[in-house]
PDB file of N, CA and C in Angstrom:
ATOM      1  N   UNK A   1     -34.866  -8.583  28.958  1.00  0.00           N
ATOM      2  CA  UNK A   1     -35.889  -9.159  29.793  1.00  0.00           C
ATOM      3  C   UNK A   1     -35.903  -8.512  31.181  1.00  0.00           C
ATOM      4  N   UNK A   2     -34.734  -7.769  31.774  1.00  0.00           N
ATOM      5  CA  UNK A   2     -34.977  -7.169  32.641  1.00  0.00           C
ATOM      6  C   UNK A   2     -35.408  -6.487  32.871  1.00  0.00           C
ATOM      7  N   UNK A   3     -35.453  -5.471  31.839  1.00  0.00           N
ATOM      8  CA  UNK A   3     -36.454  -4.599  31.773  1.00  0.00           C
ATOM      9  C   UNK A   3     -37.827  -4.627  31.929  1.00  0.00           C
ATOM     10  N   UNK A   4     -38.191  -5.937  31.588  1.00  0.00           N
ATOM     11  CA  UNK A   4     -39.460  -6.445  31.370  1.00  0.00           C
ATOM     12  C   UNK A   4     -40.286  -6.480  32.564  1.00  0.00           C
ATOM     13  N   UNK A   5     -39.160  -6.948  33.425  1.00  0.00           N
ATOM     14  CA  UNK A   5     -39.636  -7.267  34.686  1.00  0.00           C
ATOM     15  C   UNK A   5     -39.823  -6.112  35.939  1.00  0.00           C
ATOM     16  N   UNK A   6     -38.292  -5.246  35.662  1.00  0.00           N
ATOM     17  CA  UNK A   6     -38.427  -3.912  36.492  1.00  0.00           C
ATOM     18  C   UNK A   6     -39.655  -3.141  35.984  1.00  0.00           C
ATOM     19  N   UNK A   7     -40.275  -3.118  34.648  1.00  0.00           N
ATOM     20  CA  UNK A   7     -41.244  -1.946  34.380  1.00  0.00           C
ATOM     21  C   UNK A   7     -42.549  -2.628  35.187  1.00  0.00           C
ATOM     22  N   UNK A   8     -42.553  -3.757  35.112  1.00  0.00           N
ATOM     23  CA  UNK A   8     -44.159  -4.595  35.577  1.00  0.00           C
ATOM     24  C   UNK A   8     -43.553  -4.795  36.887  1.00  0.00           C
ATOM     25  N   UNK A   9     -42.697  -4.523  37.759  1.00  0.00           N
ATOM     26  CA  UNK A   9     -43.165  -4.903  39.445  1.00  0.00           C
ATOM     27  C   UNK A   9     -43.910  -3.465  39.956  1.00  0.00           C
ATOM     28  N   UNK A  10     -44.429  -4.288  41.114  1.00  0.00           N
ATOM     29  CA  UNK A  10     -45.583  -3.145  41.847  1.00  0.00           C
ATOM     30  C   UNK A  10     -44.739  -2.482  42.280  1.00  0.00           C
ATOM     31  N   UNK A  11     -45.241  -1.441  43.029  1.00  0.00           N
ATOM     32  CA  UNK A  11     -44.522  -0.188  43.263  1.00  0.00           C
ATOM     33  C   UNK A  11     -43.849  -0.159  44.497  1.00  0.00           C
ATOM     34  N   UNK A  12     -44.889  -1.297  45.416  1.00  0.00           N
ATOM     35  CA  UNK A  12     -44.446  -2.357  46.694  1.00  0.00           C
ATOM     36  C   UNK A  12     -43.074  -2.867  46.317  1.00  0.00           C
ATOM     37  N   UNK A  13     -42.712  -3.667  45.578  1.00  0.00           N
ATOM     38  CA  UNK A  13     -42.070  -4.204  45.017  1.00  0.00           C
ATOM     39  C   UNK A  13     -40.677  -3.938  44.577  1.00  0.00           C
ATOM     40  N   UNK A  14     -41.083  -2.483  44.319  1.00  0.00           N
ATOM     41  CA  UNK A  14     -39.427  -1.860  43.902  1.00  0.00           C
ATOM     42  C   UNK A  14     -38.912  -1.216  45.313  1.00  0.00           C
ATOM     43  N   UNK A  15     -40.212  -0.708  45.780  1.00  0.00           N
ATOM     44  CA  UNK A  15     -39.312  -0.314  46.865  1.00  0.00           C
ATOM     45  C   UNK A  15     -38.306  -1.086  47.910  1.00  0.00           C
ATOM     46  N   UNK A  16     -39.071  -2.076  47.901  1.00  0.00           N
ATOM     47  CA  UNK A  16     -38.627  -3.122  49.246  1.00  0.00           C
ATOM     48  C   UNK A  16     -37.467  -3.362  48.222  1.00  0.00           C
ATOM     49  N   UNK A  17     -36.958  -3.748  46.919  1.00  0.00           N
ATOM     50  CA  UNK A  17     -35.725  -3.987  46.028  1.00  0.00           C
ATOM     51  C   UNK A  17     -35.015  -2.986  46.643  1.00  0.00           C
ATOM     52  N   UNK A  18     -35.399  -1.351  46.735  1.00  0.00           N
ATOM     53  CA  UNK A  18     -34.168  -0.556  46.683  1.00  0.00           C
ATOM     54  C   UNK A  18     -33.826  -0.388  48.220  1.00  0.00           C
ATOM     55  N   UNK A  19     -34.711  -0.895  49.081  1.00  0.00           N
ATOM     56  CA  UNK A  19     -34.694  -0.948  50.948  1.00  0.00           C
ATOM     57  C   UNK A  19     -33.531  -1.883  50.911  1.00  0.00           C
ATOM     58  N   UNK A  20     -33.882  -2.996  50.068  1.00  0.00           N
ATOM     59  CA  UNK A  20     -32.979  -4.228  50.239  1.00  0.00           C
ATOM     60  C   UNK A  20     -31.458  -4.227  50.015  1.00  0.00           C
ATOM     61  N   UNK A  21     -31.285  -3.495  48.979  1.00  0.00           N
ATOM     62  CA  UNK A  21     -30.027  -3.215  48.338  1.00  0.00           C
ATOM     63  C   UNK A  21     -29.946  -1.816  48.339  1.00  0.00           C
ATOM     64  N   UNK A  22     -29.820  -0.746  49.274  1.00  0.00           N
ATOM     65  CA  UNK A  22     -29.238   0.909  48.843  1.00  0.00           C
ATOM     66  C   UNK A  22     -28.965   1.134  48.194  1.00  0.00           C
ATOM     67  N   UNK A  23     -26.957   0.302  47.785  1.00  0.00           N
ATOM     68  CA  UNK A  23     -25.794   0.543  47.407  1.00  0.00           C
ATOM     69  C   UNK A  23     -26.166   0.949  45.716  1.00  0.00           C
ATOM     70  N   UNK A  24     -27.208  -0.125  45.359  1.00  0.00           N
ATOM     71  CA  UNK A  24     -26.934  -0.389  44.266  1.00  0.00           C
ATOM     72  C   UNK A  24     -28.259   0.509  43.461  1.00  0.00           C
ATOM     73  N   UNK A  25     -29.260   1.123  44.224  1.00  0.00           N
ATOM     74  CA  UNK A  25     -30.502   2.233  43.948  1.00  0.00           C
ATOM     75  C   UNK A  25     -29.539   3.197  43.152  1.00  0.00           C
ATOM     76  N   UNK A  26     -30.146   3.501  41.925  1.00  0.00           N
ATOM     77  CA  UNK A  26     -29.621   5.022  41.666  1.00  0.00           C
ATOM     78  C   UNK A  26     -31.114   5.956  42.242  1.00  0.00           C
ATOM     79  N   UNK A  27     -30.360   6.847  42.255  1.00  0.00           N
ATOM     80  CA  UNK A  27     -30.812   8.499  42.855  1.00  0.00           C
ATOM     81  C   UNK A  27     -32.189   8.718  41.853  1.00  0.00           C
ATOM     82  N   UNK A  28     -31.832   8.700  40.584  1.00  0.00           N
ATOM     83  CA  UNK A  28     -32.840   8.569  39.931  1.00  0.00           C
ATOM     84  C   UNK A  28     -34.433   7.580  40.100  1.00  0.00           C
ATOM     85  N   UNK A  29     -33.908   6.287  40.331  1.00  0.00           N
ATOM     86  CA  UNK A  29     -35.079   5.448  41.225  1.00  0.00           C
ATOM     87  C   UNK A  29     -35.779   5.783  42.036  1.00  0.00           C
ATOM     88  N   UNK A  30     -34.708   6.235  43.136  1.00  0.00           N
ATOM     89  CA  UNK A  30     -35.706   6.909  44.608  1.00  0.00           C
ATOM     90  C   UNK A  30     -36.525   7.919  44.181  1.00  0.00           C
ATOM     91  N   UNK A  31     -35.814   9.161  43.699  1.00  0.00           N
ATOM     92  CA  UNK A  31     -36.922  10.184  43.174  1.00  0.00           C
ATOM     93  C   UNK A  31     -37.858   9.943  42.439  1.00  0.00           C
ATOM     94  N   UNK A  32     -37.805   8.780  41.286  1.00  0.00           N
ATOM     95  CA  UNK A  32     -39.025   8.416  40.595  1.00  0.00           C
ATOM     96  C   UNK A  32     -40.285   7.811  41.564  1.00  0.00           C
ATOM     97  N   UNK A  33     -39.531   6.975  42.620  1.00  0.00           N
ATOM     98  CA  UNK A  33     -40.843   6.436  43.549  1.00  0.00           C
ATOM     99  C   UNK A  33     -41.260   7.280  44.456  1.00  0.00           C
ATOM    100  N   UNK A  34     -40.572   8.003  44.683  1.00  0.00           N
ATOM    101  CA  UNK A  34     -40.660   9.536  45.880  1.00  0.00           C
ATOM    102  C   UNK A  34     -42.136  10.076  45.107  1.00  0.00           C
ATOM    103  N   UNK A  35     -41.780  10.235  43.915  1.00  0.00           N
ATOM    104  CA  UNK A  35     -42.806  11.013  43.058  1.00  0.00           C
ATOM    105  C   UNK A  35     -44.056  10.102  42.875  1.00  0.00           C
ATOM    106  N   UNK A  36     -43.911   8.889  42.338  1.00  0.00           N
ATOM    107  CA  UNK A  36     -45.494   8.249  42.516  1.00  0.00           C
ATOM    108  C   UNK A  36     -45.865   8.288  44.092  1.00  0.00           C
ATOM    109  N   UNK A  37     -45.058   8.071  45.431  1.00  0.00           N
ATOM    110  CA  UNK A  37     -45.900   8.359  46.120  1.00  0.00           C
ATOM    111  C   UNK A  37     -46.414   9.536  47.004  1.00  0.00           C
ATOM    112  N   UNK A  38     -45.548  10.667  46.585  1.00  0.00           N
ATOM    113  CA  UNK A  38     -45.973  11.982  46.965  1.00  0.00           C
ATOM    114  C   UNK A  38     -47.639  12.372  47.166  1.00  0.00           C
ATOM    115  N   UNK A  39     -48.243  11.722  46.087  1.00  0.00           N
ATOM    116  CA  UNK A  39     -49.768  12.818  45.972  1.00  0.00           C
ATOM    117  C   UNK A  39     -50.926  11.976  46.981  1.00  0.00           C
ATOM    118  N   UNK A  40     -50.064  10.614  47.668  1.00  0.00           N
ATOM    119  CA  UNK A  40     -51.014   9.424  48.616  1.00  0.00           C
ATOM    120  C   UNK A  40     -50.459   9.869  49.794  1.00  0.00           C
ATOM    121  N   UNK A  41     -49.426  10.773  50.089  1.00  0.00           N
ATOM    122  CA  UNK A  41     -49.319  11.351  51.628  1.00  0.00           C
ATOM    123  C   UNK A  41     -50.671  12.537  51.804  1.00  0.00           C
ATOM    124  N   UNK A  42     -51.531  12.470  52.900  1.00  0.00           N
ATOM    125  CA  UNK A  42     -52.648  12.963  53.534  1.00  0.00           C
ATOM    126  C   UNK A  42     -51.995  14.486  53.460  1.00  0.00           C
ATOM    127  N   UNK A  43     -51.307  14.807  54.409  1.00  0.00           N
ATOM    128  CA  UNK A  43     -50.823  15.977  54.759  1.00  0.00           C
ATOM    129  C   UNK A  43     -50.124  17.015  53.199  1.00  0.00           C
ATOM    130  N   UNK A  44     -51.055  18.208  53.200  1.00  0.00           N
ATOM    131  CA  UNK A  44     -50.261  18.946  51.487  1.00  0.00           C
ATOM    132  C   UNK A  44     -49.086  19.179  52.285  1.00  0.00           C
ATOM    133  N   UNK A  45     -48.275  19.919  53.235  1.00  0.00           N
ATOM    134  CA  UNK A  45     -47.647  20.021  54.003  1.00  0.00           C
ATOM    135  C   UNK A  45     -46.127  18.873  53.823  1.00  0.00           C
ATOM    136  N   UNK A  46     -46.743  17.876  53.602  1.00  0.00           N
ATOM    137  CA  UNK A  46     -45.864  16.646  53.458  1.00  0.00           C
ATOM    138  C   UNK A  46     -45.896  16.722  51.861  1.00  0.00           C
ATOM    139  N   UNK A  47     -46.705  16.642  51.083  1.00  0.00           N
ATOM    140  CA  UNK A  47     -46.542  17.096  49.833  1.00  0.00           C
ATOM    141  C   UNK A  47     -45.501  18.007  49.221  1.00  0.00           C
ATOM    142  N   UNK A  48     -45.486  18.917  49.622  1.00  0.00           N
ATOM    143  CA  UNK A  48     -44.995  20.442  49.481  1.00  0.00           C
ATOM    144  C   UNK A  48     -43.117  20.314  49.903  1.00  0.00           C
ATOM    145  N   UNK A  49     -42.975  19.769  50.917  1.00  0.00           N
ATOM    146  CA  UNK A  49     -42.182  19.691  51.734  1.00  0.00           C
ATOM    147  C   UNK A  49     -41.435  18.373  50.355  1.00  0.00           C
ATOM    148  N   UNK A  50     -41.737  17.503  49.975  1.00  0.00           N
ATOM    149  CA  UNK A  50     -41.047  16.802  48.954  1.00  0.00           C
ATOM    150  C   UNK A  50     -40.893  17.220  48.182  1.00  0.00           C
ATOM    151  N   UNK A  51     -41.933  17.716  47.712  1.00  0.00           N
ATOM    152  CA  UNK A  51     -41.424  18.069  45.485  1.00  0.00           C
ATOM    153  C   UNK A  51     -40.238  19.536  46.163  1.00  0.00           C
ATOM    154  N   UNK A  52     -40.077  20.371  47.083  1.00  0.00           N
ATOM    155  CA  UNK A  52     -39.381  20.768  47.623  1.00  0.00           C
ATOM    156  C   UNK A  52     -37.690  19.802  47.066  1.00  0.00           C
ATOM    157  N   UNK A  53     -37.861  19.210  48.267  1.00  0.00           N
ATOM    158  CA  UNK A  53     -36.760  18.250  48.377  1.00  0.00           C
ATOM    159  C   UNK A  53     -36.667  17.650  46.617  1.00  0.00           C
ATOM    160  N   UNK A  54     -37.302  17.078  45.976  1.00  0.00           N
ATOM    161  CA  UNK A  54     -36.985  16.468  44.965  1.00  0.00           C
ATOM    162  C   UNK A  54     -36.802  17.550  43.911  1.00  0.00           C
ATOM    163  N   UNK A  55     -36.761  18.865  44.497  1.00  0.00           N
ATOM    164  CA  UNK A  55     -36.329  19.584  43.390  1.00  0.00           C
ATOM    165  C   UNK A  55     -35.145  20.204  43.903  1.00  0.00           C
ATOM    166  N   UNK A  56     -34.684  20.037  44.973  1.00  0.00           N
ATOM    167  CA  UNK A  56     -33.140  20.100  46.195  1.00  0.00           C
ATOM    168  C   UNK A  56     -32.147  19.154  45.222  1.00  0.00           C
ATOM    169  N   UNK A  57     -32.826  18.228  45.073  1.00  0.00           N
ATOM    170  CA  UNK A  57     -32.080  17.295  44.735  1.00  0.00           C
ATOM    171  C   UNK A  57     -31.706  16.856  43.221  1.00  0.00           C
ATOM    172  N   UNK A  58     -32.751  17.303  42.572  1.00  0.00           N
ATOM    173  CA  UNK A  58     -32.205  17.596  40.895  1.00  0.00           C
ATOM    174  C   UNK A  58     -31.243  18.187  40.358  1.00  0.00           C
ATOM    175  N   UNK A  59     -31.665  19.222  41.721  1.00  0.00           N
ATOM    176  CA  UNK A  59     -30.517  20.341  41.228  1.00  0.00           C
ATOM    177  C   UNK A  59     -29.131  19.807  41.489  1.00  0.00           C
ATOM    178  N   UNK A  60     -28.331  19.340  42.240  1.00  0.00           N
ATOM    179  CA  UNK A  60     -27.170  18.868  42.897  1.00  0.00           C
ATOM    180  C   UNK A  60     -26.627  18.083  41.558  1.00  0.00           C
ATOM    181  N   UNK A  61     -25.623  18.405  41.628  1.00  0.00           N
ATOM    182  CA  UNK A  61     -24.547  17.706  40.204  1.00  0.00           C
ATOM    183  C   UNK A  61     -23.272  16.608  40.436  1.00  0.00           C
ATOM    184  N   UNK A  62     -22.851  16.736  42.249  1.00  0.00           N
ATOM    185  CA  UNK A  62     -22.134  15.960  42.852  1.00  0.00           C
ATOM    186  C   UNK A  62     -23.044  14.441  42.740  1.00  0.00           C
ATOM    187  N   UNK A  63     -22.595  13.355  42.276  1.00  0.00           N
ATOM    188  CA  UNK A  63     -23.480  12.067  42.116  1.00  0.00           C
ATOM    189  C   UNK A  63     -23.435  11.443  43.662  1.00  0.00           C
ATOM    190  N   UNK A  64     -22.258  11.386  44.387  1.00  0.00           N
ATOM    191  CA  UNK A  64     -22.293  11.155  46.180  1.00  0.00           C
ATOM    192  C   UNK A  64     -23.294  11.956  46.421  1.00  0.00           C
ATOM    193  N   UNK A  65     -23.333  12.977  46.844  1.00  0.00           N
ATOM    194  CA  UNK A  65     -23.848  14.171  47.418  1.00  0.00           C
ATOM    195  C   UNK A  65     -25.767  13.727  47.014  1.00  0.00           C
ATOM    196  N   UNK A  66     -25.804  13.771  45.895  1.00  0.00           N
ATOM    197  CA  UNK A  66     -27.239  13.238  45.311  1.00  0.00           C
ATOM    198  C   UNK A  66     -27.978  12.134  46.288  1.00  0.00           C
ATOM    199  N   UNK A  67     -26.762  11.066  46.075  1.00  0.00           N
ATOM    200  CA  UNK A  67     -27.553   9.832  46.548  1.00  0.00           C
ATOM    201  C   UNK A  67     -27.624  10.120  48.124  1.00  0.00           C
ATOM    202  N   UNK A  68     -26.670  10.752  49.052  1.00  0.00           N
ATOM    203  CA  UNK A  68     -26.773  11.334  49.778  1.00  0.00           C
ATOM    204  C   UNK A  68     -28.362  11.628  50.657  1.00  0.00           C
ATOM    205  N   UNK A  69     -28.390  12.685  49.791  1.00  0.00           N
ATOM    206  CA  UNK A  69     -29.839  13.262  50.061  1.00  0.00           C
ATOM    207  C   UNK A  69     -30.937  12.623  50.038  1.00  0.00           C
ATOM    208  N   UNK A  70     -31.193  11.691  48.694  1.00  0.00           N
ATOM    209  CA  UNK A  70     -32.549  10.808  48.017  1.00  0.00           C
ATOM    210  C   UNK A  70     -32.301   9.738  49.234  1.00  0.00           C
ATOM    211  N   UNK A  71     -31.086   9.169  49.656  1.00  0.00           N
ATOM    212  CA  UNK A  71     -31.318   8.389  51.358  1.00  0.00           C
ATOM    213  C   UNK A  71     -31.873   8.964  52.483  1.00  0.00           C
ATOM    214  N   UNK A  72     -31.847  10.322  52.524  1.00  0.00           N
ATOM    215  CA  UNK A  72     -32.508  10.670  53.370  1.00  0.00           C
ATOM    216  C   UNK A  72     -34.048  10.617  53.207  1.00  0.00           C
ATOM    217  N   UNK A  73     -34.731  10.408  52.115  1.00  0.00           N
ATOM    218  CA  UNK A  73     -35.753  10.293  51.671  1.00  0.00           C
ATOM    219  C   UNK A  73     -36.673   8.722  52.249  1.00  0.00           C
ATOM    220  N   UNK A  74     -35.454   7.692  52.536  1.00  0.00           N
ATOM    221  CA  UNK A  74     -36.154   6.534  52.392  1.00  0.00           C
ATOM    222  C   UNK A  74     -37.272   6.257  53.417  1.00  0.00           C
ATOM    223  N   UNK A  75     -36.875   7.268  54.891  1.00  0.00           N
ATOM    224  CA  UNK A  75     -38.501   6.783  55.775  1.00  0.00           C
ATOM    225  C   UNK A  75     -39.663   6.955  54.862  1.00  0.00           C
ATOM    226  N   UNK A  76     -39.419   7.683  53.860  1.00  0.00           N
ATOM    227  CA  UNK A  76     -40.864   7.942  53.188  1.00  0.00           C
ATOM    228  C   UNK A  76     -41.571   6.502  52.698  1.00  0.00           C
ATOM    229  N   UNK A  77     -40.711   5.596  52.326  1.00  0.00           N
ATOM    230  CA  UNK A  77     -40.487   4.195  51.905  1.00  0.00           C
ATOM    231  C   UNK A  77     -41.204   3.348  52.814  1.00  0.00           C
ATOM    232  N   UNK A  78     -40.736   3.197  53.864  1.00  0.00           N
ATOM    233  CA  UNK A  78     -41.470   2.941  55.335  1.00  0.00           C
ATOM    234  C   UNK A  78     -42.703   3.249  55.228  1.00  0.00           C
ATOM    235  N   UNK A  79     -43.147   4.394  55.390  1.00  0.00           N
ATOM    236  CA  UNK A  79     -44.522   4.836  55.453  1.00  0.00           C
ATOM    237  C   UNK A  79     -44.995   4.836  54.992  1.00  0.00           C
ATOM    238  N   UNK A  80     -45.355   4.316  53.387  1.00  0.00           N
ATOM    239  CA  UNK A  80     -45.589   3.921  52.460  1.00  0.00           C
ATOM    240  C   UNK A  80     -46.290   2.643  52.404  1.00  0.00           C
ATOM    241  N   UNK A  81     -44.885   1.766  52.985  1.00  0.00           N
ATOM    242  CA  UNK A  81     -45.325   0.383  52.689  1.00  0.00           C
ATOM    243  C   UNK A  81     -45.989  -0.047  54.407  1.00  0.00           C
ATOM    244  N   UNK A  82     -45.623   0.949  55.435  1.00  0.00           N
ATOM    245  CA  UNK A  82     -46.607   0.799  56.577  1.00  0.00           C
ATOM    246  C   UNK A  82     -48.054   0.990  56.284  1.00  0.00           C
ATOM    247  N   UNK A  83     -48.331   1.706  54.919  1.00  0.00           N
ATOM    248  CA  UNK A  83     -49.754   2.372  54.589  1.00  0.00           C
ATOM    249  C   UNK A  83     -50.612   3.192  55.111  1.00  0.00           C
ATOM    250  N   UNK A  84     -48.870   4.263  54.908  1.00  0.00           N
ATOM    251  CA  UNK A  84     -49.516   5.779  55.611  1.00  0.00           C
ATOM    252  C   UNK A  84     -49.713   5.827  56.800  1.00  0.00           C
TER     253      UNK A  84
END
């Protein structure tokens, strides 16, 4: 049933979950929401500059080091749910 529920929350929704709790975000999460909201940033520039980064970060095999990085990602989270 959890599942049920993580696949149907809004996209609002997960984020503010993984704002709320870091510790417990895998790396994989952030980059999945990184990626739905990549193509609603205005600037290609800002575009470019992520799938960049989210492909920085695929690559990396250290699992610290990973989550590391995808935290550095989270103002994107912010600006997001500020609405751009």
């Amino acid at each position: 049933m959890g599942d049920f529920i993580k696949i149907h929350m809004t996209l609002e929704a997960k984020i503010q979950k993984i704002l709320d709790n870091i510790d417990d975000a895998s790396s994989d999460d952030i980059i999945e929401i990184i990626k739905q909201i990549q193509p609603q940033f205005r600037s290609k520039l800002t575009t470019e500059y992520l799938q960049g980064k989210i492909q920085k970060i695929s690559d990396i095999s250290d699992g610290v080091e990973k989550k590391k990085q995808c935290t550095s990602l989270l103002p994107y989270f912010d600006w997001y749910l500020q609405g751009l």
